[in-house]
PDB file of N, CA and C in Angstrom:
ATOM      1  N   UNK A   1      21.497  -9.730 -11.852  1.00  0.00           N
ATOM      2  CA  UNK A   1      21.172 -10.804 -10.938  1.00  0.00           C
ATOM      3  C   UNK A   1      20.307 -10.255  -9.809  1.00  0.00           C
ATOM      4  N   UNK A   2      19.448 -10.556  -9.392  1.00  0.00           N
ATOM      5  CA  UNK A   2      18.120 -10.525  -8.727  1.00  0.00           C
ATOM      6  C   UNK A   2      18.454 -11.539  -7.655  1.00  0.00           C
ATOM      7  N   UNK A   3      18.120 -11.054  -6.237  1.00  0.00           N
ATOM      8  CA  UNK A   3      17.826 -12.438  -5.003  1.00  0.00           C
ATOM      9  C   UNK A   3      16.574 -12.918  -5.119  1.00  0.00           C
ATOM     10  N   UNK A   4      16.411 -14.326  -5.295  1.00  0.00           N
ATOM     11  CA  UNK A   4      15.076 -14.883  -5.526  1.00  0.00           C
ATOM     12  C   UNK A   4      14.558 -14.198  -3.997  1.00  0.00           C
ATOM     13  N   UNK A   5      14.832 -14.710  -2.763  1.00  0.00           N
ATOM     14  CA  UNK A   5      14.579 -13.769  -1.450  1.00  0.00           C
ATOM     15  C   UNK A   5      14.084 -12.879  -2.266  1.00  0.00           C
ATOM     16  N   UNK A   6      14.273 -12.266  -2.126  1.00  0.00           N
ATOM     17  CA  UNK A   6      13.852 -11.010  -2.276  1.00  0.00           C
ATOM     18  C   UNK A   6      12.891 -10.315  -2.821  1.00  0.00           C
ATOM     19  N   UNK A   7      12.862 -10.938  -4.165  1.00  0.00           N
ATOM     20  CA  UNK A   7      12.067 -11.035  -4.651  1.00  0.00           C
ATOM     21  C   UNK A   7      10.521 -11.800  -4.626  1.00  0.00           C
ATOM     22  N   UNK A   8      10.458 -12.653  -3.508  1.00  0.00           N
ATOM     23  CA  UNK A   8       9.527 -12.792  -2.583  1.00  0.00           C
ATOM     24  C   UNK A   8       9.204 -12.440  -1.643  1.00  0.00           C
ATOM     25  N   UNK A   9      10.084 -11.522  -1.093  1.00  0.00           N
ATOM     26  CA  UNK A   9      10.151 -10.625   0.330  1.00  0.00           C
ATOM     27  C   UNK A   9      10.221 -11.704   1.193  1.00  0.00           C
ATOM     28  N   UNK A  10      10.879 -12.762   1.501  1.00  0.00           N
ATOM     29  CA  UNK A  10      11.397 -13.871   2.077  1.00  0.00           C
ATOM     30  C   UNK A  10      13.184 -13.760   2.859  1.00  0.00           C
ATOM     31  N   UNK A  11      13.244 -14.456   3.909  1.00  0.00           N
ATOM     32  CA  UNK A  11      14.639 -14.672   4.145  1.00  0.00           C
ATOM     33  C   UNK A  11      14.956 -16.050   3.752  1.00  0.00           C
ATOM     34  N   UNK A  12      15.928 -16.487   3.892  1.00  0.00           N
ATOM     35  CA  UNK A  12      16.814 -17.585   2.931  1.00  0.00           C
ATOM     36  C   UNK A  12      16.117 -19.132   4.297  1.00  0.00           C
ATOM     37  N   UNK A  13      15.830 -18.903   5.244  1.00  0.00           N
ATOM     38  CA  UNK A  13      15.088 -19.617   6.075  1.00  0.00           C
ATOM     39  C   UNK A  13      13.600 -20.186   5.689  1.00  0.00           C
ATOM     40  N   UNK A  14      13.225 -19.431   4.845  1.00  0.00           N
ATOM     41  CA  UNK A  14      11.439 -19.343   4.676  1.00  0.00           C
ATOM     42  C   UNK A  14      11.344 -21.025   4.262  1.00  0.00           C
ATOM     43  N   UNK A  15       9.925 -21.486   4.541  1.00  0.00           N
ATOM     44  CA  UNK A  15       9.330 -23.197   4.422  1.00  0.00           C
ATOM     45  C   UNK A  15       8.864 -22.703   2.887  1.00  0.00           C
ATOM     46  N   UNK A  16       8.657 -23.911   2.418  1.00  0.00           N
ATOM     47  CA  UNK A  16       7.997 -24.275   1.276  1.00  0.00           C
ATOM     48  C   UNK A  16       6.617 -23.622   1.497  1.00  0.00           C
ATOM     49  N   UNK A  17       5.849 -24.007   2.249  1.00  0.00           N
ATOM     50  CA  UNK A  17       4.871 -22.692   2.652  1.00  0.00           C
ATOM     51  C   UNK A  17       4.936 -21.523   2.553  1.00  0.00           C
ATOM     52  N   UNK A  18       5.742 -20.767   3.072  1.00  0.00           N
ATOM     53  CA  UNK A  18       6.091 -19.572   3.135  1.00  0.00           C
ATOM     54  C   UNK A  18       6.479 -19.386   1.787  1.00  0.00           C
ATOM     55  N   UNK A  19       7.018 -19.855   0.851  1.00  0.00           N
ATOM     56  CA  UNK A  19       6.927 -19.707  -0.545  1.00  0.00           C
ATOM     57  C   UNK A  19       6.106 -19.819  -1.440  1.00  0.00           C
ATOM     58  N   UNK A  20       5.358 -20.377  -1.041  1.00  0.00           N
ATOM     59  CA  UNK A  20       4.148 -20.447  -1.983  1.00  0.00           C
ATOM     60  C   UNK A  20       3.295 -19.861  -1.644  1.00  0.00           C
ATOM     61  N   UNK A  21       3.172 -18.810  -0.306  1.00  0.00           N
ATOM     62  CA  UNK A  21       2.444 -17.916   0.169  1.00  0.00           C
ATOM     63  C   UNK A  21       2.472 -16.502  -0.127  1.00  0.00           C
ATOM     64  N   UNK A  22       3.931 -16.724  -0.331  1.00  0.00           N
ATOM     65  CA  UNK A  22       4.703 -15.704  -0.898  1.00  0.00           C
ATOM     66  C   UNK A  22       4.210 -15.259  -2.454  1.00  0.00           C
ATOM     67  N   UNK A  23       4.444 -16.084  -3.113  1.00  0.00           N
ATOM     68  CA  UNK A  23       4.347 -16.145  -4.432  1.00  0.00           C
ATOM     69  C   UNK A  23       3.065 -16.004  -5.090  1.00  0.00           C
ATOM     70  N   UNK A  24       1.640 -16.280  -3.817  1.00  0.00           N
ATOM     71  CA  UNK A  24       0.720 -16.210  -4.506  1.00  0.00           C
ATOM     72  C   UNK A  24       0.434 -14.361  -4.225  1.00  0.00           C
ATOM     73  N   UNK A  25       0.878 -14.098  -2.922  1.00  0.00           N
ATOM     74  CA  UNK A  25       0.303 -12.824  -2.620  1.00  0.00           C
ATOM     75  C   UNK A  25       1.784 -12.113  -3.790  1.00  0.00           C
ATOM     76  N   UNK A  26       2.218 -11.900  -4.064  1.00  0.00           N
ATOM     77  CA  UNK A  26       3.144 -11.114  -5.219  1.00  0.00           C
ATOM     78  C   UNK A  26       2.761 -11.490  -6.564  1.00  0.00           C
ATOM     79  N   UNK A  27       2.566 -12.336  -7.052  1.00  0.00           N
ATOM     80  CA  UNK A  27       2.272 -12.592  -8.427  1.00  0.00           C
ATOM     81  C   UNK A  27       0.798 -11.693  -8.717  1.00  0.00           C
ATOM     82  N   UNK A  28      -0.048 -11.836  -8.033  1.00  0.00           N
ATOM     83  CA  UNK A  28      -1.327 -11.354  -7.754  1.00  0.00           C
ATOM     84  C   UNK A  28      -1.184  -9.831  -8.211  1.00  0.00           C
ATOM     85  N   UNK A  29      -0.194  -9.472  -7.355  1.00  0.00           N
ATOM     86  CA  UNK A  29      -0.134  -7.998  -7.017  1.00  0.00           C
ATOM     87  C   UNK A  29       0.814  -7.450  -8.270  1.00  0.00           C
ATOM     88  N   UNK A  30       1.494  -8.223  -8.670  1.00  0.00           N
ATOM     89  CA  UNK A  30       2.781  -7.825 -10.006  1.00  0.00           C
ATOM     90  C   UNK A  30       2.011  -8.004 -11.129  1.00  0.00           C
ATOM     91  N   UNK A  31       0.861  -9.057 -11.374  1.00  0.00           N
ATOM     92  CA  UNK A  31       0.171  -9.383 -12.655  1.00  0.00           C
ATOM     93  C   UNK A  31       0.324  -8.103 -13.010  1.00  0.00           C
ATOM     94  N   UNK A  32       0.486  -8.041 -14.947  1.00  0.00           N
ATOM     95  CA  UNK A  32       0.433  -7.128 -15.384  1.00  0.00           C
ATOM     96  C   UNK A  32      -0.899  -6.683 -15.852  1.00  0.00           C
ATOM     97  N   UNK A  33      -1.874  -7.638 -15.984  1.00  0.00           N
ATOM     98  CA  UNK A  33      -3.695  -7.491 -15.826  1.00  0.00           C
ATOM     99  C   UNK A  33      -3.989  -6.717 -14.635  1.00  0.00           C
ATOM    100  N   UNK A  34      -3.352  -6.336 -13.568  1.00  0.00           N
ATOM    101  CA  UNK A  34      -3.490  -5.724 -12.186  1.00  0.00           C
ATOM    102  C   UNK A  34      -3.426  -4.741 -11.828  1.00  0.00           C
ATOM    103  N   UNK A  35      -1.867  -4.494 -12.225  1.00  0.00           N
ATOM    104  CA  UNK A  35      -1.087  -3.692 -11.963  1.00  0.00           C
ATOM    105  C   UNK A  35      -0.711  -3.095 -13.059  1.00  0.00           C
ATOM    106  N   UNK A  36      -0.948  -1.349 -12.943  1.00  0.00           N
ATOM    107  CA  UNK A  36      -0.501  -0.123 -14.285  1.00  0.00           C
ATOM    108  C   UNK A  36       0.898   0.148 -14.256  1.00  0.00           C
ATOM    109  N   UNK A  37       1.635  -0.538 -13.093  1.00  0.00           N
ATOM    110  CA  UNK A  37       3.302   0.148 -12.942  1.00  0.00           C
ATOM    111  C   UNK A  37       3.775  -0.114 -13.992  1.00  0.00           C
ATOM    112  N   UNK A  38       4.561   0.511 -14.756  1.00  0.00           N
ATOM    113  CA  UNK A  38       5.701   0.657 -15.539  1.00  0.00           C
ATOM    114  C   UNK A  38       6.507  -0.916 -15.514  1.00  0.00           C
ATOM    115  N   UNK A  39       6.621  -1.195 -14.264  1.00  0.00           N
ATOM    116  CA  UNK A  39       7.746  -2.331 -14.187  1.00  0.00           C
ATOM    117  C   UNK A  39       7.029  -3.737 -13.921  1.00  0.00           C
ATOM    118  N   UNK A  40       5.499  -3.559 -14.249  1.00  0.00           N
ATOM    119  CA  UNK A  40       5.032  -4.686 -13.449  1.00  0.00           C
ATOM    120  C   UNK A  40       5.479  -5.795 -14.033  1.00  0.00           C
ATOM    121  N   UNK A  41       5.317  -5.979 -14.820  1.00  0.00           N
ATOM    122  CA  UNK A  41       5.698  -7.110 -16.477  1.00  0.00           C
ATOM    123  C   UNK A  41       7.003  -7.454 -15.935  1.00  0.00           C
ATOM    124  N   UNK A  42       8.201  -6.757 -15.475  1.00  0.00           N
ATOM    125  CA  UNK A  42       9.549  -7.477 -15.044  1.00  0.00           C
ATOM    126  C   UNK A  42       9.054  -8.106 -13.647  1.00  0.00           C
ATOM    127  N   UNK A  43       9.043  -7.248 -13.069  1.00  0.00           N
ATOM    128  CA  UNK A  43       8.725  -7.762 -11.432  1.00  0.00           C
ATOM    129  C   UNK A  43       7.918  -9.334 -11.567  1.00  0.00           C
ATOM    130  N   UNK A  44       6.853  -9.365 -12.268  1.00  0.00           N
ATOM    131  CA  UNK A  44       6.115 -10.722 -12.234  1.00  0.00           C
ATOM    132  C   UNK A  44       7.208 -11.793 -12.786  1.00  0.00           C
ATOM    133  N   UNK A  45       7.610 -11.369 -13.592  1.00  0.00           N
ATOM    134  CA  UNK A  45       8.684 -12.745 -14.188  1.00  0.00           C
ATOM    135  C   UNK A  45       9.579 -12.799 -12.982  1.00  0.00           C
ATOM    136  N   UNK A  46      10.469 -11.508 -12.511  1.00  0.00           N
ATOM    137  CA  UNK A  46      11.696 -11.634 -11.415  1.00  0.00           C
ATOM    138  C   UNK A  46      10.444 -13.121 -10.092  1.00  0.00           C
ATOM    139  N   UNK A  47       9.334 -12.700  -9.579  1.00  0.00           N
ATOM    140  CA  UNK A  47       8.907 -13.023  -8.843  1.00  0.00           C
ATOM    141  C   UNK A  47       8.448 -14.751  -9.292  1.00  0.00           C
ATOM    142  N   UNK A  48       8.319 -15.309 -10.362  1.00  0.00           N
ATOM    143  CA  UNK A  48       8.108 -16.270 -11.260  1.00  0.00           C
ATOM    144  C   UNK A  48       9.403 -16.758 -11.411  1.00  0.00           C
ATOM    145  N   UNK A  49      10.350 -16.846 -11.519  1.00  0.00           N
ATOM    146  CA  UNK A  49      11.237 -17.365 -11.277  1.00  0.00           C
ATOM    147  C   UNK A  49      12.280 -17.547 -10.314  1.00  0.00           C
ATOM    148  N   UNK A  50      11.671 -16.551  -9.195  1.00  0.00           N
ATOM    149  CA  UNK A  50      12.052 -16.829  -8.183  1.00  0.00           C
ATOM    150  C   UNK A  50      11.169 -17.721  -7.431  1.00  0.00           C
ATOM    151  N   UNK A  51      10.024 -18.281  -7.638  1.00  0.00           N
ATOM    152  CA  UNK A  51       9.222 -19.323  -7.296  1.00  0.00           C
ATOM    153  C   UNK A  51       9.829 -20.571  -7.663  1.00  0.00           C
ATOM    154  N   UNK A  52       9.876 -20.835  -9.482  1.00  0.00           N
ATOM    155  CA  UNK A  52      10.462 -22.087  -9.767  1.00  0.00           C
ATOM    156  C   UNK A  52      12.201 -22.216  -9.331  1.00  0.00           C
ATOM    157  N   UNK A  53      12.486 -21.747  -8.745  1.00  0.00           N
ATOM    158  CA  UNK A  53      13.725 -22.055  -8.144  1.00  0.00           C
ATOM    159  C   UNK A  53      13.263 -22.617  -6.600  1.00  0.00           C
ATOM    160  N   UNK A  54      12.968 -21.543  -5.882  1.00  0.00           N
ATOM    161  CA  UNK A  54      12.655 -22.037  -4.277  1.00  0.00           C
ATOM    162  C   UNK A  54      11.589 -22.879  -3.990  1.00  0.00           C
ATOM    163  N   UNK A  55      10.730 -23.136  -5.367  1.00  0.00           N
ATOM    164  CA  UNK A  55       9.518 -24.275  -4.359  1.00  0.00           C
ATOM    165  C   UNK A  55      10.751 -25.579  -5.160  1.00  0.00           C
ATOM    166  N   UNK A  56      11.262 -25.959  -5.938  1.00  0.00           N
ATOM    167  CA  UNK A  56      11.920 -26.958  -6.004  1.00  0.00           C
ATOM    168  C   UNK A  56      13.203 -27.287  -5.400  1.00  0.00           C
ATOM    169  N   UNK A  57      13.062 -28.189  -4.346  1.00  0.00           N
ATOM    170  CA  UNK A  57      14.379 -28.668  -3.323  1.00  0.00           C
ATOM    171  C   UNK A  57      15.476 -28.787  -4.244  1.00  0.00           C
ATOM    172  N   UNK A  58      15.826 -28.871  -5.159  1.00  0.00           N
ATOM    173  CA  UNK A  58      17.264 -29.330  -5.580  1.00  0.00           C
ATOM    174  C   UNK A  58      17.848 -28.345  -6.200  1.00  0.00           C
ATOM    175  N   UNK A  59      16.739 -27.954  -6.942  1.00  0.00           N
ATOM    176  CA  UNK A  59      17.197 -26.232  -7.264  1.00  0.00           C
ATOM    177  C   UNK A  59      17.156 -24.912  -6.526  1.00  0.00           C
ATOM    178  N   UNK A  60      16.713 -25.365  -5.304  1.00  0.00           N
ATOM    179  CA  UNK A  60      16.811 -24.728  -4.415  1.00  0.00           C
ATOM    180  C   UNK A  60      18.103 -24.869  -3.541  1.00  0.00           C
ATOM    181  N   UNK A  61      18.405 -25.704  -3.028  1.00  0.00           N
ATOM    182  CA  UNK A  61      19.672 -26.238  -2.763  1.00  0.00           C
ATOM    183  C   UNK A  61      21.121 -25.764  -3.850  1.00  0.00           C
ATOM    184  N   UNK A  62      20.872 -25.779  -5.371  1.00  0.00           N
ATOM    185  CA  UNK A  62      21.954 -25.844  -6.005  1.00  0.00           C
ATOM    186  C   UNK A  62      21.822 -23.872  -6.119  1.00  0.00           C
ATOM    187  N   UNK A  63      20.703 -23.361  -5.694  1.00  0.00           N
ATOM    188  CA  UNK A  63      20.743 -21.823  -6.057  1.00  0.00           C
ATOM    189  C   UNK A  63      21.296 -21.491  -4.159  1.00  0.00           C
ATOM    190  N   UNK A  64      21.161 -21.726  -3.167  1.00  0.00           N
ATOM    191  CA  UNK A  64      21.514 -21.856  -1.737  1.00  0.00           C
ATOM    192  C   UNK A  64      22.943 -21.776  -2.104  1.00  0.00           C
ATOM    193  N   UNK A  65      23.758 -22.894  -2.508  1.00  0.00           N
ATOM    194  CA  UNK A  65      24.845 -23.408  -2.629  1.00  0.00           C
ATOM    195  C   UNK A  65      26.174 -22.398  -3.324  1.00  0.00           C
ATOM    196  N   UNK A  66      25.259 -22.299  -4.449  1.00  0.00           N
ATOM    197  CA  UNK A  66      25.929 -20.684  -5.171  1.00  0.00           C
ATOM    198  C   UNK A  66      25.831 -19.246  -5.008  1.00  0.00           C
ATOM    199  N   UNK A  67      24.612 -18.865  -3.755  1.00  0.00           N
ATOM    200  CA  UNK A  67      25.004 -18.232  -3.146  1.00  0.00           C
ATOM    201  C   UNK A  67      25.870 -18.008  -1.978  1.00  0.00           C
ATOM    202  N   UNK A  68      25.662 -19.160  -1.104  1.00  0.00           N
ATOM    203  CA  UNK A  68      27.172 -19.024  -0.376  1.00  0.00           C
ATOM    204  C   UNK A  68      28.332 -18.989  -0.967  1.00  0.00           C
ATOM    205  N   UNK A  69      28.434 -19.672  -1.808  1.00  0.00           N
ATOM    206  CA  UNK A  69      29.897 -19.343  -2.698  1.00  0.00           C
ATOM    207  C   UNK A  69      30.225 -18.196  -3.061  1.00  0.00           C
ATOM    208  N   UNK A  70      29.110 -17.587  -3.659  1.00  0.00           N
ATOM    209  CA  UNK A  70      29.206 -15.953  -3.905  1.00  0.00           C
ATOM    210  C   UNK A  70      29.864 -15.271  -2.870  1.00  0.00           C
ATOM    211  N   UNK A  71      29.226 -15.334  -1.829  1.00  0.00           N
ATOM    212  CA  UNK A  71      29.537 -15.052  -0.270  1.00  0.00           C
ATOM    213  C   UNK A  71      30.662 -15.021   0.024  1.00  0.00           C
ATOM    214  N   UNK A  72      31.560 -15.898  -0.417  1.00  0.00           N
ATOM    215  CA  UNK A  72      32.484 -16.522  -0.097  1.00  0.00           C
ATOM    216  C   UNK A  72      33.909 -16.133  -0.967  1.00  0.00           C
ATOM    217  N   UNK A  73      33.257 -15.897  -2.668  1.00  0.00           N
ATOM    218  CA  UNK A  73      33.924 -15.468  -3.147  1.00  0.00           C
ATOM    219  C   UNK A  73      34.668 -14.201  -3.616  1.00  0.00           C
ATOM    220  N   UNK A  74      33.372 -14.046  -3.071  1.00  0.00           N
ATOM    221  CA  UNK A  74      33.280 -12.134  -3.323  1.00  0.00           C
ATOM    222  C   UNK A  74      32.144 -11.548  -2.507  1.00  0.00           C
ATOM    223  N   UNK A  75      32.318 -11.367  -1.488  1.00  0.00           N
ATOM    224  CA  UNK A  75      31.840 -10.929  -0.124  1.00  0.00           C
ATOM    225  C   UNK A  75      30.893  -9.396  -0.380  1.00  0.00           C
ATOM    226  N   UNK A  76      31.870  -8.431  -1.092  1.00  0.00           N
ATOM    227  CA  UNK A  76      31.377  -6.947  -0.936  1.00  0.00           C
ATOM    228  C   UNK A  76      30.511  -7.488  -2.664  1.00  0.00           C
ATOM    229  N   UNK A  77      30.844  -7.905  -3.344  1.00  0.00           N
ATOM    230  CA  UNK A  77      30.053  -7.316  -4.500  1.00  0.00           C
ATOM    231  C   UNK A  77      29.024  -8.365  -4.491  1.00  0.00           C
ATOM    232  N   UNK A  78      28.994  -9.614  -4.006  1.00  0.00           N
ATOM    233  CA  UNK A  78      27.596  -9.705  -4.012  1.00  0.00           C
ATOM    234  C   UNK A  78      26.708  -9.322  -2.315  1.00  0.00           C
ATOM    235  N   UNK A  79      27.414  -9.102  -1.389  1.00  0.00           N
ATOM    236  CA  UNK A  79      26.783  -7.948   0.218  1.00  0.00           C
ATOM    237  C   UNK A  79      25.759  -6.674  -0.928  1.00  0.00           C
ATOM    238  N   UNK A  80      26.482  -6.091  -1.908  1.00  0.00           N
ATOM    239  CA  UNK A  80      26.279  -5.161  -2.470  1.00  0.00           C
ATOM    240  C   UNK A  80      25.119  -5.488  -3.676  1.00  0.00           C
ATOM    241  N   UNK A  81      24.953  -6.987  -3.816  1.00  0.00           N
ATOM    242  CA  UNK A  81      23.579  -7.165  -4.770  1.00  0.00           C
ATOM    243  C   UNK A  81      22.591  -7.274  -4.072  1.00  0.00           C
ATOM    244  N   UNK A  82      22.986  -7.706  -2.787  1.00  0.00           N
ATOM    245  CA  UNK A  82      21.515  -8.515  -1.905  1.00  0.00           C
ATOM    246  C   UNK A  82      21.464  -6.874  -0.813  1.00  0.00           C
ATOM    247  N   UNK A  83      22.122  -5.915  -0.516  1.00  0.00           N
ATOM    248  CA  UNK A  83      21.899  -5.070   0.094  1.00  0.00           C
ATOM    249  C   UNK A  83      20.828  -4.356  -1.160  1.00  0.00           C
ATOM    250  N   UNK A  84      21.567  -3.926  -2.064  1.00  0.00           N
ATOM    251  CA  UNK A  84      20.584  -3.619  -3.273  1.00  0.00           C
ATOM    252  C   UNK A  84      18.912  -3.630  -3.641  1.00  0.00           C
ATOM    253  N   UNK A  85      19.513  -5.152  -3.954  1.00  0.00           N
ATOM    254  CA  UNK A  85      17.907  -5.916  -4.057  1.00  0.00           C
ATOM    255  C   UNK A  85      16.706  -5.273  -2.687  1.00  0.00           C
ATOM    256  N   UNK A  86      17.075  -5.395  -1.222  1.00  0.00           N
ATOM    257  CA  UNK A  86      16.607  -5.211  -0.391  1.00  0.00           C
ATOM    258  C   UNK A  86      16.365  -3.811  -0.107  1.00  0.00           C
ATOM    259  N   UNK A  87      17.414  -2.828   0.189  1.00  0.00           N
ATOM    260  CA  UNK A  87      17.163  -1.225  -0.261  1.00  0.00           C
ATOM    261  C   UNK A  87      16.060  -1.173  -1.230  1.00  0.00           C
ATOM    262  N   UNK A  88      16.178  -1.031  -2.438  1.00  0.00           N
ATOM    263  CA  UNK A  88      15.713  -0.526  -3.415  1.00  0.00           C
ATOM    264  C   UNK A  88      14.939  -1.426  -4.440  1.00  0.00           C
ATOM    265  N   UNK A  89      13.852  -1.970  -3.998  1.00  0.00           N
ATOM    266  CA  UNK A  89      13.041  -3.109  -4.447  1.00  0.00           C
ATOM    267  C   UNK A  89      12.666  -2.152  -5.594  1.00  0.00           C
ATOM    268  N   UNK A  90      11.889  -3.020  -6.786  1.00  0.00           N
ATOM    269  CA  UNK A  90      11.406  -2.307  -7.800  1.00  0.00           C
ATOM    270  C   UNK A  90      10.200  -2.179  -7.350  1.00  0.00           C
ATOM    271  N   UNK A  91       9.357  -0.922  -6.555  1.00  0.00           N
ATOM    272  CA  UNK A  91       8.225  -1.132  -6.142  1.00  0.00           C
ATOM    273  C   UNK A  91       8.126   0.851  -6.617  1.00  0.00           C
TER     274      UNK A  91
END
C-alpha cells in the first residue's frame, strides 16, 4: 500500500489544482520514455493512480475516509506506511 500523498508529493490538504499540478510535473518525470531508472515503470503507475483517486471527489473522499480509519485502527502500522512512503520515496 502506497499514500496516494505521497506519491504526488502532496499533503492530504492539497486543491484539485494542486493535483493536477502535481501529477503533470511527476508523470512527466516518471514516464518510462524519460526516465532510465530501474523503477520508473512502477513509480508512473503508483503516481497514475494516485491521480485517479484524488482528482475524483468521491473517491477521494471514500480513499480520505479509509485512511482515517486506518488511523484509527491501527495507528503505528499504518504511522509506519505513511512515515515510510515519505522517508524513503522510490526516487
Amino acid at each position: 500500500m502506497t499514500d496516494h500523498y505521497t506519491a504526488l508529493g502532496l499533503n492530504s490538504a492539497a486543491t484539485l489544482a494542486d493535483v493536477k499540478k502535481a501529477f503533470r510535473q511527476q508523470a512527466s518525470f516518471w514516464h518510462p520514455d524519460k526516465n532510465s531508472h530501474p523503477q520508473a515503470a512502477d513509480r508512473f503507475r503508483a503516481v497514475q493512480q494516485a491521480y485517479e483517486v484524488l482528482a475524483d471527489a468521491d473517491k477521494r473522499e471514500a480513499y480520505d475516509d479509509n485512511r482515517r480509519r486506518n488511523l484509527l485502527d491501527s495507528p503505528i502500522d499504518t504511522a509506519r506506511v505513511i512515515w515510510a512512503d515519505y522517508l524513503n520515496p522510490l526516487v
